[in-house]
N, C-alpha and C. Protein backbone atom coordinates (compact mmCIF):
# COMPACT_ATOMS: atom_id res chain seq x y z
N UNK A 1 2.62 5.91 34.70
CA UNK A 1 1.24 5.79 35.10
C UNK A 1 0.38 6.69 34.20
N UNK A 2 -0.73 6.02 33.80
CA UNK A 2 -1.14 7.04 33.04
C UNK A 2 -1.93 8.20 33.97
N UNK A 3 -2.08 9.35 33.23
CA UNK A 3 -2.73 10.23 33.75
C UNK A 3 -1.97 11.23 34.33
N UNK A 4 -0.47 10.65 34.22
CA UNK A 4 0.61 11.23 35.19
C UNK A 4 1.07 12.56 34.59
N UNK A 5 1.70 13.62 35.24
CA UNK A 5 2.43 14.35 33.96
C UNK A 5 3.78 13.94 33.80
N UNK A 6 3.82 12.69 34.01
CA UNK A 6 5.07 12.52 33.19
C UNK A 6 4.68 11.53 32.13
N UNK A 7 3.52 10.71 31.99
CA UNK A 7 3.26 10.26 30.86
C UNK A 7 3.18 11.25 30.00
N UNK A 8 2.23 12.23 29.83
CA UNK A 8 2.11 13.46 28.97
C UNK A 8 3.09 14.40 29.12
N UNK A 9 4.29 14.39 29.41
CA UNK A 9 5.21 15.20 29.08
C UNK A 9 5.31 15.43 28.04
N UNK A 10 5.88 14.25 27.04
CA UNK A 10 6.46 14.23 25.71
C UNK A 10 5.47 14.88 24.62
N UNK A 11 6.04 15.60 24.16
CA UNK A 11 5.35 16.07 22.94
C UNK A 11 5.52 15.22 21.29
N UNK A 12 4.39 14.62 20.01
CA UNK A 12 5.08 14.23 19.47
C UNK A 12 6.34 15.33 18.75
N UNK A 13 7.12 14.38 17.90
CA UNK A 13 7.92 15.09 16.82
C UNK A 13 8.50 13.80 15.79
N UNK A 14 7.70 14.83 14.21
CA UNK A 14 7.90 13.96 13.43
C UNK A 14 9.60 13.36 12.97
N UNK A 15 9.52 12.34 12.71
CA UNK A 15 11.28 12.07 12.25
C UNK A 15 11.43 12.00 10.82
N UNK A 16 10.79 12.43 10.05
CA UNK A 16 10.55 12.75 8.35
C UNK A 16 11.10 13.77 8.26
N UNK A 17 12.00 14.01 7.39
CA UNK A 17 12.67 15.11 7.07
C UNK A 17 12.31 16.44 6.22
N UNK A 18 12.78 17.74 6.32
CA UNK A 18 11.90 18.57 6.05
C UNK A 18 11.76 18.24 4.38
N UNK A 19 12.69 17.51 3.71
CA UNK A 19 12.62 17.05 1.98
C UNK A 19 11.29 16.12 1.94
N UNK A 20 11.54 15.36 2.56
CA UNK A 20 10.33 14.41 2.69
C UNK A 20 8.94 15.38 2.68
N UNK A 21 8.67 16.36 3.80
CA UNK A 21 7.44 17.43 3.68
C UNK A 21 7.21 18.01 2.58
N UNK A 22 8.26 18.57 2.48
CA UNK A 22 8.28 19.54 1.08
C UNK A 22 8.35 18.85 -0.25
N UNK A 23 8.57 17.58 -0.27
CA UNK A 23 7.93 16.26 -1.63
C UNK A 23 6.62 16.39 -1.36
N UNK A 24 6.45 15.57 -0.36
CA UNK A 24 4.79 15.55 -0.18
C UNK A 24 3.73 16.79 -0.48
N UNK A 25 4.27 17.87 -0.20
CA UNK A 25 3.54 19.32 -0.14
C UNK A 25 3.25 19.31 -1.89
N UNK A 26 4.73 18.92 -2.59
CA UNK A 26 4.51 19.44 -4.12
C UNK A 26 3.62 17.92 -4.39
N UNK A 27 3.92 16.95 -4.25
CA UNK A 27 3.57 15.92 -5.08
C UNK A 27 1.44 16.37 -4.42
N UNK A 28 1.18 16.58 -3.17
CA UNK A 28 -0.20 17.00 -3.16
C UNK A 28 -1.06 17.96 -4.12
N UNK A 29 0.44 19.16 -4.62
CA UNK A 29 -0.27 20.10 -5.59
C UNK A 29 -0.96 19.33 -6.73
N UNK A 30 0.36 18.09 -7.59
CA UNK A 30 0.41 17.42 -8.70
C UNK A 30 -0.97 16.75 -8.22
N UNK A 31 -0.93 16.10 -7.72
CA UNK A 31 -2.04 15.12 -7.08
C UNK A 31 -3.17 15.67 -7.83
N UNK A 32 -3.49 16.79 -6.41
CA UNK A 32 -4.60 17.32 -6.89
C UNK A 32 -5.07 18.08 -8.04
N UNK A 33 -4.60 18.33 -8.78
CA UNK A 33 -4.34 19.01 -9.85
C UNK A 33 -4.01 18.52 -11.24
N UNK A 34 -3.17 17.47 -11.34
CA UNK A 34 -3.08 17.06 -12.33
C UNK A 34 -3.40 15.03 -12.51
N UNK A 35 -3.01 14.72 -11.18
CA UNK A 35 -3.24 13.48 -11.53
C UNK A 35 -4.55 12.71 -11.32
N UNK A 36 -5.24 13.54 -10.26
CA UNK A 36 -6.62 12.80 -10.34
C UNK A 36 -7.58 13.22 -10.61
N UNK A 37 -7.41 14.02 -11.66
CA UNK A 37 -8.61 15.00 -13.05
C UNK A 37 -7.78 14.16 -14.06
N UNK A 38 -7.15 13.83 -14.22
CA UNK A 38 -6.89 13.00 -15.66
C UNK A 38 -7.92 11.98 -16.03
N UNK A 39 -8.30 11.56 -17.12
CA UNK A 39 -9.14 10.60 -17.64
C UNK A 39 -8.83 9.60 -17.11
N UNK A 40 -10.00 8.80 -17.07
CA UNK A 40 -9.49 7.21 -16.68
C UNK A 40 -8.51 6.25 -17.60
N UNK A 41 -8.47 6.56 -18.74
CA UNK A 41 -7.55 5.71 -19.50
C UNK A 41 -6.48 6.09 -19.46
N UNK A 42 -5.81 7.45 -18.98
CA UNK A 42 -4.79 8.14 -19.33
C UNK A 42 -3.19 7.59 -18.02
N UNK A 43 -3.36 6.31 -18.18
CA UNK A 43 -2.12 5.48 -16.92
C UNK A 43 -0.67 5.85 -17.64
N UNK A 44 -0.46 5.95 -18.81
CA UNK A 44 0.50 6.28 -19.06
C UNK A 44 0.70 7.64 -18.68
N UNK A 45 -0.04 8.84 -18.59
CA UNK A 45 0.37 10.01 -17.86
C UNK A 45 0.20 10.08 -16.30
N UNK A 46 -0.57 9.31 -15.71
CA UNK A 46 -0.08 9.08 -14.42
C UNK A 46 1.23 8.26 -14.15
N UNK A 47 1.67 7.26 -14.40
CA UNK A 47 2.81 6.76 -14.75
C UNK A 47 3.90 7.61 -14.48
N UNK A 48 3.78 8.29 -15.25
CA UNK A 48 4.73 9.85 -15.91
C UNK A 48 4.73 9.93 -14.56
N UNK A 49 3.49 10.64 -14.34
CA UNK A 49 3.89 11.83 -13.24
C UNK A 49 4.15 11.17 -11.45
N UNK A 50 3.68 9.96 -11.35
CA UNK A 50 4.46 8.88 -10.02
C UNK A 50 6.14 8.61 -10.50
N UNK A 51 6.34 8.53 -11.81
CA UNK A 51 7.70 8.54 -11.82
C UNK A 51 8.84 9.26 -11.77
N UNK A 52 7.94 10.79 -12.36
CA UNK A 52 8.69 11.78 -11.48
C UNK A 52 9.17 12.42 -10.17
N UNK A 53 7.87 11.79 -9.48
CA UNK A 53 8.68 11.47 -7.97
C UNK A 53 9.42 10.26 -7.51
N UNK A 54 9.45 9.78 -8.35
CA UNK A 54 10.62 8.41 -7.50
C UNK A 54 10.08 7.26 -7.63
N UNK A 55 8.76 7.26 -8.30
CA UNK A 55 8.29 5.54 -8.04
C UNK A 55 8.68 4.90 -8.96
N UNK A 56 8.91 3.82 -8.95
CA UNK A 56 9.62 2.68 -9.89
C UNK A 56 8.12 2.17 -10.42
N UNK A 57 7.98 2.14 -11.50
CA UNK A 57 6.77 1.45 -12.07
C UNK A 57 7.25 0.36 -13.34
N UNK A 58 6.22 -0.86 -13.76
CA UNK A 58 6.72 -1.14 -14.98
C UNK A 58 5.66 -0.29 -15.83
N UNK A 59 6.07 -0.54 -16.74
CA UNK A 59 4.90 0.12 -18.12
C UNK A 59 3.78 -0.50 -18.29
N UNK A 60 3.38 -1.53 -17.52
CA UNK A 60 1.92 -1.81 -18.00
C UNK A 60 1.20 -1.66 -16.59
N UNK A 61 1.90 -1.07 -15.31
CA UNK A 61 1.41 -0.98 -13.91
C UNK A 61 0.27 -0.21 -14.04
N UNK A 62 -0.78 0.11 -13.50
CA UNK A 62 -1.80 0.72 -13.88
C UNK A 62 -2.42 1.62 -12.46
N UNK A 63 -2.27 2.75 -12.38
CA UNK A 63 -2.89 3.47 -11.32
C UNK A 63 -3.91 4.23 -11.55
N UNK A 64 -5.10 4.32 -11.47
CA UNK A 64 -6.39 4.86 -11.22
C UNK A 64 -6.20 6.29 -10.61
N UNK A 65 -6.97 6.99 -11.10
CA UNK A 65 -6.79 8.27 -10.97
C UNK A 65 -7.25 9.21 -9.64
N UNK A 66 -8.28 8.03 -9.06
CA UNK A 66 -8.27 8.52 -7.47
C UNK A 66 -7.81 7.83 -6.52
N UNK A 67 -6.70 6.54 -6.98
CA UNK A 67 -6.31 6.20 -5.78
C UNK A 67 -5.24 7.08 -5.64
N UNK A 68 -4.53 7.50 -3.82
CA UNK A 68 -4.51 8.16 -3.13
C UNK A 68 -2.75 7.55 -2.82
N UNK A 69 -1.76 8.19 -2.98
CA UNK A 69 -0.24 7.50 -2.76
C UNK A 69 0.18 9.09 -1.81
N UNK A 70 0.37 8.26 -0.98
CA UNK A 70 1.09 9.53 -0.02
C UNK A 70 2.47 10.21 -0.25
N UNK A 71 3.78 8.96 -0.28
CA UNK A 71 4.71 9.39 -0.33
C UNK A 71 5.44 8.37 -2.15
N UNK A 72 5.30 8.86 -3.52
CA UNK A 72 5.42 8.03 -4.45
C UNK A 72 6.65 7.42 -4.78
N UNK A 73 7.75 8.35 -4.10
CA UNK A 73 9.22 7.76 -3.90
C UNK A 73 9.31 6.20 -3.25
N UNK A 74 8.16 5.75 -2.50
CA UNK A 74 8.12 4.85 -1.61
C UNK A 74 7.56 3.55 -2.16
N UNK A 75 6.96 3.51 -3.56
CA UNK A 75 6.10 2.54 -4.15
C UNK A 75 7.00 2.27 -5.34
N UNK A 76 6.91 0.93 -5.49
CA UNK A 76 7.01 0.04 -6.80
C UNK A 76 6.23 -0.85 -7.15
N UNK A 77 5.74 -1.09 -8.40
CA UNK A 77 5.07 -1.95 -9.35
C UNK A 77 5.29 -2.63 -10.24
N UNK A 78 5.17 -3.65 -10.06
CA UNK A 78 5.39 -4.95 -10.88
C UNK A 78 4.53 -4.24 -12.46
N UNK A 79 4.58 -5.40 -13.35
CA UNK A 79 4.19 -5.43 -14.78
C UNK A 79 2.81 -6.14 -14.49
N UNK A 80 1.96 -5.42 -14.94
CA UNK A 80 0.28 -5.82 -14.97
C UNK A 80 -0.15 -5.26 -13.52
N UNK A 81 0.42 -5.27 -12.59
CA UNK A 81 -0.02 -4.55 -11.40
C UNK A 81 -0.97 -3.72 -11.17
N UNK A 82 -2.11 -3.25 -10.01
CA UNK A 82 -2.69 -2.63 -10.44
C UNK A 82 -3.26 -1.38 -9.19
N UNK A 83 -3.44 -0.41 -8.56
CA UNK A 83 -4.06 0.10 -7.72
C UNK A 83 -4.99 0.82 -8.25
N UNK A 84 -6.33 0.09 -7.82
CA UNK A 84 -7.66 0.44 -8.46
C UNK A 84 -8.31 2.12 -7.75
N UNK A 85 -9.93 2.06 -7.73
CA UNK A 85 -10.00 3.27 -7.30
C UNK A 85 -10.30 3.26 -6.30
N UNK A 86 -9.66 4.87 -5.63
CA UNK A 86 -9.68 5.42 -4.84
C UNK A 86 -8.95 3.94 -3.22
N UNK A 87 -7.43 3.68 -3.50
CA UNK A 87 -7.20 2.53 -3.15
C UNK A 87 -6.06 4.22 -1.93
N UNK A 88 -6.01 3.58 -0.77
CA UNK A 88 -5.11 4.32 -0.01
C UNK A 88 -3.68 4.11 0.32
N UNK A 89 -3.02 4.36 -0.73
CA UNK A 89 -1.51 3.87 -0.75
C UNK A 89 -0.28 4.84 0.74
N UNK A 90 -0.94 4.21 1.94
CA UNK A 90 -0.17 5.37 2.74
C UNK A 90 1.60 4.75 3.12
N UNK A 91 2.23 5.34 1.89
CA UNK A 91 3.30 4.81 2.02
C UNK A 91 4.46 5.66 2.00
N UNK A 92 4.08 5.35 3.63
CA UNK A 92 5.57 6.21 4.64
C UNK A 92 6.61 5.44 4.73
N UNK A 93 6.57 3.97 4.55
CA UNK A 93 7.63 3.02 4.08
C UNK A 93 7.33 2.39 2.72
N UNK A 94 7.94 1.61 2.12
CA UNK A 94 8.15 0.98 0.83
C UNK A 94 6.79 0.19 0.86
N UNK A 95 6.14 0.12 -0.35
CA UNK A 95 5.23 -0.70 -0.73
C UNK A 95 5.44 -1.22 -1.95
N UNK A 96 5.76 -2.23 -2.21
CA UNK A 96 6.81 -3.01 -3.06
C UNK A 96 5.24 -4.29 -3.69
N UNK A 97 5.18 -4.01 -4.68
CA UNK A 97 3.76 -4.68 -5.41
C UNK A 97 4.63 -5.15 -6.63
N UNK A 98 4.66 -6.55 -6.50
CA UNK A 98 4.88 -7.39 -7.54
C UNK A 98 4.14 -7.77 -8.61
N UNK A 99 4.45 -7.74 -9.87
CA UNK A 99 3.67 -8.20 -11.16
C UNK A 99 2.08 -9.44 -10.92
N UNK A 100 1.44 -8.35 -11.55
CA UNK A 100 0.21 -9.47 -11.82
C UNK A 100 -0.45 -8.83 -10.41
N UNK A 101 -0.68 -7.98 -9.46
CA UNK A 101 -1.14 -7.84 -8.45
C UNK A 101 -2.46 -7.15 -8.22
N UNK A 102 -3.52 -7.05 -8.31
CA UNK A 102 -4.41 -6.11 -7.87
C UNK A 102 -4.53 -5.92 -6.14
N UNK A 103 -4.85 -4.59 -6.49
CA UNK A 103 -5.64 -4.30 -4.94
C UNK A 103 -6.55 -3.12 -5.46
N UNK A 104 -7.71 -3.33 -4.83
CA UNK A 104 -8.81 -3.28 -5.63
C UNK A 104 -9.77 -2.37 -4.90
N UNK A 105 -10.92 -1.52 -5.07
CA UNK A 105 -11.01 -0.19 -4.52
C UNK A 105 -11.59 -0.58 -3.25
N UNK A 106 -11.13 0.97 -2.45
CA UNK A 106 -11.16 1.79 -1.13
C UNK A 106 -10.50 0.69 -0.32
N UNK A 107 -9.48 -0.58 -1.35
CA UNK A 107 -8.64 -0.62 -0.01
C UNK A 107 -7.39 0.32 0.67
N UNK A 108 -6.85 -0.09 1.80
CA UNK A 108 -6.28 1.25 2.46
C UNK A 108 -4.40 0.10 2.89
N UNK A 109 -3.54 0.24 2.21
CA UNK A 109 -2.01 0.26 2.49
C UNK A 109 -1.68 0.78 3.49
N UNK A 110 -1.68 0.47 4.31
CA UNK A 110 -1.06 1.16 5.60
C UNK A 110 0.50 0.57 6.30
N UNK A 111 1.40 1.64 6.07
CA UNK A 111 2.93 1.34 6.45
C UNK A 111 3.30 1.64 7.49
N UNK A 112 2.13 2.73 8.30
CA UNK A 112 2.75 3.66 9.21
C UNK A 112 1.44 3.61 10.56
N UNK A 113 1.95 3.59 11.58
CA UNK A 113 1.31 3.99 12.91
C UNK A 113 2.10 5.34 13.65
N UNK A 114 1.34 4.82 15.48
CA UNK A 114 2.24 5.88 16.01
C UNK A 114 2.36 4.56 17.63
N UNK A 115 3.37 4.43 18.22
CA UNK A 115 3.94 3.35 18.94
C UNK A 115 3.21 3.68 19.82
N UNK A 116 2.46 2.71 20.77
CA UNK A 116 1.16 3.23 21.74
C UNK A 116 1.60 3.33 23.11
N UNK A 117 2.76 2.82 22.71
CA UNK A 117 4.26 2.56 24.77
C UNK A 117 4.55 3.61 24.61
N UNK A 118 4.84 4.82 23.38
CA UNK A 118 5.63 5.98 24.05
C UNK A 118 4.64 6.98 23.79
N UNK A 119 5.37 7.69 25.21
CA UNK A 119 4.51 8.70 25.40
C UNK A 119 4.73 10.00 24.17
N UNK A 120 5.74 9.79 23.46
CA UNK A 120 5.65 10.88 22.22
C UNK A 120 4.97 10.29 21.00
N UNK A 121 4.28 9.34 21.25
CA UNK A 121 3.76 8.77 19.99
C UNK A 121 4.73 8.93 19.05
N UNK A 122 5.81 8.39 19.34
CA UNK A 122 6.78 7.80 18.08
C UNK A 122 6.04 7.23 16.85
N UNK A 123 6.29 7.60 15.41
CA UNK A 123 6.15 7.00 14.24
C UNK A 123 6.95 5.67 14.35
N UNK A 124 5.97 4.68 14.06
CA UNK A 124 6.38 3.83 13.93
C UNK A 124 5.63 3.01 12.23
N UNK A 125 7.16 2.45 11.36
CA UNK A 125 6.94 2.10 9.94
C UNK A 125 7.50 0.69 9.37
N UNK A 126 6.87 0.21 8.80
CA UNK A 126 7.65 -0.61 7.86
C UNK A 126 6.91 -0.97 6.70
N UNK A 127 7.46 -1.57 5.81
CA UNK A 127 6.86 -1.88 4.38
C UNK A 127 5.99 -2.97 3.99
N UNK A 128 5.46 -3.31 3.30
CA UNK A 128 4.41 -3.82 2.78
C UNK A 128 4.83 -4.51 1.47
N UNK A 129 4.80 -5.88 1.59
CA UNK A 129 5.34 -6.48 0.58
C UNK A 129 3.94 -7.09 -0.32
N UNK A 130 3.49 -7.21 -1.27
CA UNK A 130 2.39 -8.23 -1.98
C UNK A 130 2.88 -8.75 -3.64
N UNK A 131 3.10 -9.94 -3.00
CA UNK A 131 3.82 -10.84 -4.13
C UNK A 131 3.00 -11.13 -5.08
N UNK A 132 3.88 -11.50 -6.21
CA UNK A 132 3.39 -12.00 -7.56
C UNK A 132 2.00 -12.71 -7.47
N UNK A 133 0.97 -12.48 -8.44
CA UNK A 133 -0.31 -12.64 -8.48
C UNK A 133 -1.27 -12.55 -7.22
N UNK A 134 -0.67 -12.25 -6.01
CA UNK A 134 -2.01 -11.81 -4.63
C UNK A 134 -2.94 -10.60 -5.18
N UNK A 135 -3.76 -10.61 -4.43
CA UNK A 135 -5.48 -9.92 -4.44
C UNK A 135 -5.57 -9.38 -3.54
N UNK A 136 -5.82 -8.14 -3.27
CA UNK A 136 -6.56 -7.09 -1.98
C UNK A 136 -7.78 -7.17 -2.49
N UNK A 137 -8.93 -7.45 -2.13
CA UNK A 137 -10.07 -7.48 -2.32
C UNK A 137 -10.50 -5.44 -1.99
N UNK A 138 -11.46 -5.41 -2.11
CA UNK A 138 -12.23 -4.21 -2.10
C UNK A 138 -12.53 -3.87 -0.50
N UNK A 139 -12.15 -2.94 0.04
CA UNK A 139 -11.81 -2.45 1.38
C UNK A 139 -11.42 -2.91 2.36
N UNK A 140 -10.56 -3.39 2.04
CA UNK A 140 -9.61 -4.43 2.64
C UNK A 140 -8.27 -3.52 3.09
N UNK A 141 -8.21 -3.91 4.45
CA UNK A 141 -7.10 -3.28 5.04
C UNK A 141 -5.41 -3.83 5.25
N UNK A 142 -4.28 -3.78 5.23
CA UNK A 142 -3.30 -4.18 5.01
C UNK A 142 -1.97 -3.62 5.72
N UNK A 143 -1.66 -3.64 6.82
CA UNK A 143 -0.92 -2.66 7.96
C UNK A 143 0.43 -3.00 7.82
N UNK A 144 0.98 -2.28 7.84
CA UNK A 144 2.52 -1.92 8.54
C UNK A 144 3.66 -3.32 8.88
N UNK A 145 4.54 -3.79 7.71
CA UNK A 145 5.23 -5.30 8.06
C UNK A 145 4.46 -6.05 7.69
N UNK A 146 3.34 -6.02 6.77
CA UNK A 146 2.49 -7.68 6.39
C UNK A 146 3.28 -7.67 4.40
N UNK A 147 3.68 -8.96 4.89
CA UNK A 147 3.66 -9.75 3.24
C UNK A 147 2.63 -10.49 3.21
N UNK A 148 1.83 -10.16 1.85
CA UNK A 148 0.76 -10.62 1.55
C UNK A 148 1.87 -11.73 -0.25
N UNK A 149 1.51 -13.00 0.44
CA UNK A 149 2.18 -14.05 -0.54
C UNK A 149 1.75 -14.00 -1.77
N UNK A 150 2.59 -15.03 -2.65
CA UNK A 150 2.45 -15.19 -3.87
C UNK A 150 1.33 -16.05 -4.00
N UNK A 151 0.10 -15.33 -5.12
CA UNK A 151 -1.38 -15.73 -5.27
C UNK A 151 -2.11 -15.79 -4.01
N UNK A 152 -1.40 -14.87 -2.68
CA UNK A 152 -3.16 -15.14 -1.89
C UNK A 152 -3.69 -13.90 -2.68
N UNK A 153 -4.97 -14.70 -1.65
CA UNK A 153 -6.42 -13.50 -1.93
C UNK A 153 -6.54 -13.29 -0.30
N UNK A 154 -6.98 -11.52 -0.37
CA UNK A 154 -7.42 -11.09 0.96
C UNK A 154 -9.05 -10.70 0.60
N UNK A 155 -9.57 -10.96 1.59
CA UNK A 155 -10.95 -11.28 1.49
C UNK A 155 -11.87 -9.76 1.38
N UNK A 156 -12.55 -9.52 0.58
CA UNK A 156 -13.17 -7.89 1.07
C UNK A 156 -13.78 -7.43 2.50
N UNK A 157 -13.07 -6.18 2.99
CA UNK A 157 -13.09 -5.76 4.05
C UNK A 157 -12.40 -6.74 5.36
N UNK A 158 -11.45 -6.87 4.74
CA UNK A 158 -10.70 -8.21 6.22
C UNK A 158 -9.84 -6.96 6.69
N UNK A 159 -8.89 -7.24 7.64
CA UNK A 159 -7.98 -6.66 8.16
C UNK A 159 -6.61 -7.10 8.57
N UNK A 160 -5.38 -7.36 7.86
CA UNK A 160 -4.22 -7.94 7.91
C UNK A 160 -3.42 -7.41 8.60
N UNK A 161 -3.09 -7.73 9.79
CA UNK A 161 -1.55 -7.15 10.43
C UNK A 161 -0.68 -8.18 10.45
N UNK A 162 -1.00 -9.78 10.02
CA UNK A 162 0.04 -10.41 10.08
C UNK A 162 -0.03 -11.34 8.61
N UNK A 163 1.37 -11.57 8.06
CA UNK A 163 1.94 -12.04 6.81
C UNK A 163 0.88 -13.30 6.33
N UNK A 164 0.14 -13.17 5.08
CA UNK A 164 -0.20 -13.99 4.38
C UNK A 164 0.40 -15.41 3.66
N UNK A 165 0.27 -16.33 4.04
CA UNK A 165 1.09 -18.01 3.38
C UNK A 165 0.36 -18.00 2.28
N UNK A 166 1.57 -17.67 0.68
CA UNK A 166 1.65 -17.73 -0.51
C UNK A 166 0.00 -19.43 -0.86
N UNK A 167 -0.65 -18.72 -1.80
CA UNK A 167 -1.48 -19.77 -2.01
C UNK A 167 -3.21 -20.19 -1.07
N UNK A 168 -3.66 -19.12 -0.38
CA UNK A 168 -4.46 -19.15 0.77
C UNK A 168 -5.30 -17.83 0.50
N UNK A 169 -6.29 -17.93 0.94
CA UNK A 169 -7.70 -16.95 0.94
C UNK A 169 -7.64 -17.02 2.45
N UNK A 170 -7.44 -15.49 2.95
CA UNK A 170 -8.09 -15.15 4.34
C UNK A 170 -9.12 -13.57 4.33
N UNK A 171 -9.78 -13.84 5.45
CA UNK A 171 -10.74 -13.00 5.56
C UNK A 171 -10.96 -12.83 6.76
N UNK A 172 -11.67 -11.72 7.40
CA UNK A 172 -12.52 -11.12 8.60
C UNK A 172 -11.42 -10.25 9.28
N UNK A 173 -11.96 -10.34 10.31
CA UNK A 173 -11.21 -8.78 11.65
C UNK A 173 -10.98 -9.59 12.88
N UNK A 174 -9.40 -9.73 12.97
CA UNK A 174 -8.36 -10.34 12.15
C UNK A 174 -8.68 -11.03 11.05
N UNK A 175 -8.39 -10.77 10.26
CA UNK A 175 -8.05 -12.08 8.99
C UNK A 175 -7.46 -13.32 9.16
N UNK A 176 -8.25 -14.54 8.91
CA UNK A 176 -7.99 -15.61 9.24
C UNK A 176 -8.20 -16.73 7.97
N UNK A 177 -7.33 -17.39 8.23
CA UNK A 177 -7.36 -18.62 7.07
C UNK A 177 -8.73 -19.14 6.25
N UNK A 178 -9.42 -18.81 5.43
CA UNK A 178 -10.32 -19.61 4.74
C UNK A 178 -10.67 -20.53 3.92
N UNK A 179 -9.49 -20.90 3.40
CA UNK A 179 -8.62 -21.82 2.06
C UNK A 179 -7.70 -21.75 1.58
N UNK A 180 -7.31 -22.75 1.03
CA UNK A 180 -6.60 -22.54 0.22
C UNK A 180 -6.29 -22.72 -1.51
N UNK A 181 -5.68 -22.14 -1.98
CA UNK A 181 -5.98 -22.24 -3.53
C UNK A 181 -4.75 -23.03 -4.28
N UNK A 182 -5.73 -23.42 -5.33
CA UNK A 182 -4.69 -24.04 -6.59
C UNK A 182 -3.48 -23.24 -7.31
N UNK A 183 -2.46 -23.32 -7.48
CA UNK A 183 -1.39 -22.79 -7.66
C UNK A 183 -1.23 -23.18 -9.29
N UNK A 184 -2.71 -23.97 -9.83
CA UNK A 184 -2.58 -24.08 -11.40
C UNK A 184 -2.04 -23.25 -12.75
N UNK A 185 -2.74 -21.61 -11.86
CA UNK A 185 -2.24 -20.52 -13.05
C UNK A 185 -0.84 -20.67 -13.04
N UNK A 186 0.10 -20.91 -11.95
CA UNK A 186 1.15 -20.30 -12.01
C UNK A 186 2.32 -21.00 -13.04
N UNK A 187 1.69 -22.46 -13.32
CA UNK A 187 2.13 -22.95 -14.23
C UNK A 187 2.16 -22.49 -15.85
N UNK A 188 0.93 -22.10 -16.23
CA UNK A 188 0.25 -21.70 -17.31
C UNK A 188 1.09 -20.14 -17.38
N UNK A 189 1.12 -19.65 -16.12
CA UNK A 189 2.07 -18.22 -17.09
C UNK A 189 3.80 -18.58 -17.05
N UNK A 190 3.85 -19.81 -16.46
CA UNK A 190 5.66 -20.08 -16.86
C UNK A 190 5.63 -20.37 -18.54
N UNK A 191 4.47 -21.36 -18.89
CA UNK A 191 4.54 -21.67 -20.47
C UNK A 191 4.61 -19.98 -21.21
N UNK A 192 3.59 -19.73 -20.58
CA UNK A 192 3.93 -18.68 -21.74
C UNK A 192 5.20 -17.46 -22.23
């Protein structure tokens, strides 16, 4: 019942391990300090320094110098890929970005909640898939378990908690179907 003290008994407690903190603690120093005072052209030294914590990148992935990666062990990037500025990569689970991908500024990656049934506010996570050639539009939100398909577009400022069908434009709060698109490019980059 709420209100009870036995709903509010539980206290939270995080289930991240103290390595996990103490990554995050150093990779915040790097952060702040070295990776988002770097020049804007300088992706090959951000590169560097997301790959020294663990992120899998290709060499032409491109990260912007104020978007925001929480945990970098947790992210991979396709080839041409892109997280624009000031984009919120909160990735407490895997965020797995396939080639050719933008997501495009002050949108916000979100992997992680807190479970609203328990009374310890359990962390609750999962990953974030966005396939070959999809679009995050510009403040566009993207939660916890959504695959965003191959070539959609998410609409600016929509809100996704559930999986995008490869080939489709959705938009609004929920995000909902608005079209769908031609799958023409995808031919044109097999030729090449």
């Amino acid at each position: 019942m709420i209100g009870s003290k036995d709903f509010y008994s539980g206290t939270y407690r995080s289930e991240l391990s103290f390595r996990n903190k103490l990554g995050r603690l150093a990779w915040g120093f790097v952060w702040s300090s070295f990776f988002r005072l770097s020049p804007r052209p300088f992706f090959g030294w951000r590169r560097f320094l997301l790959k020294v914590f663990g992120a899998k990148l290709a060499p032409t992935a491109a990260v912007y110098p104020s978007a925001r990666i929480w945990a970098p062990w947790n992210l991979a990037m396709g080839e041409r890929s892109v997280l624009g500025d000031y984009v919120d990569c909160y990735s407490v689970d895997r965020v797995l970005i396939e080639a050719d991908v933008t997501v495009s500024q002050y949108a916000y990656l979100c992997c992680a909640s807190h479970d609203i049934e328990s009374p310890n506010r359990d962390l609750a996570h999962q990953p974030i898939y966005l396939k070959r050639g999809s679009w995050v539009f510009a403040g566009a939100f993207v939660g916890m378990g959504v695959t965003v398909g191959e070539g959609a577009v998410v609409a600016a400022r929509s809100v996704v908690v559930k999986d995008v069908a490869s080939f489709t434009v959705v938009g609004g709060n929920p995000a909902k179907l608005i079209k769908e698109r031609k799958a023409e490019w995808v031919d044109r980059e097999a030729e090449r």
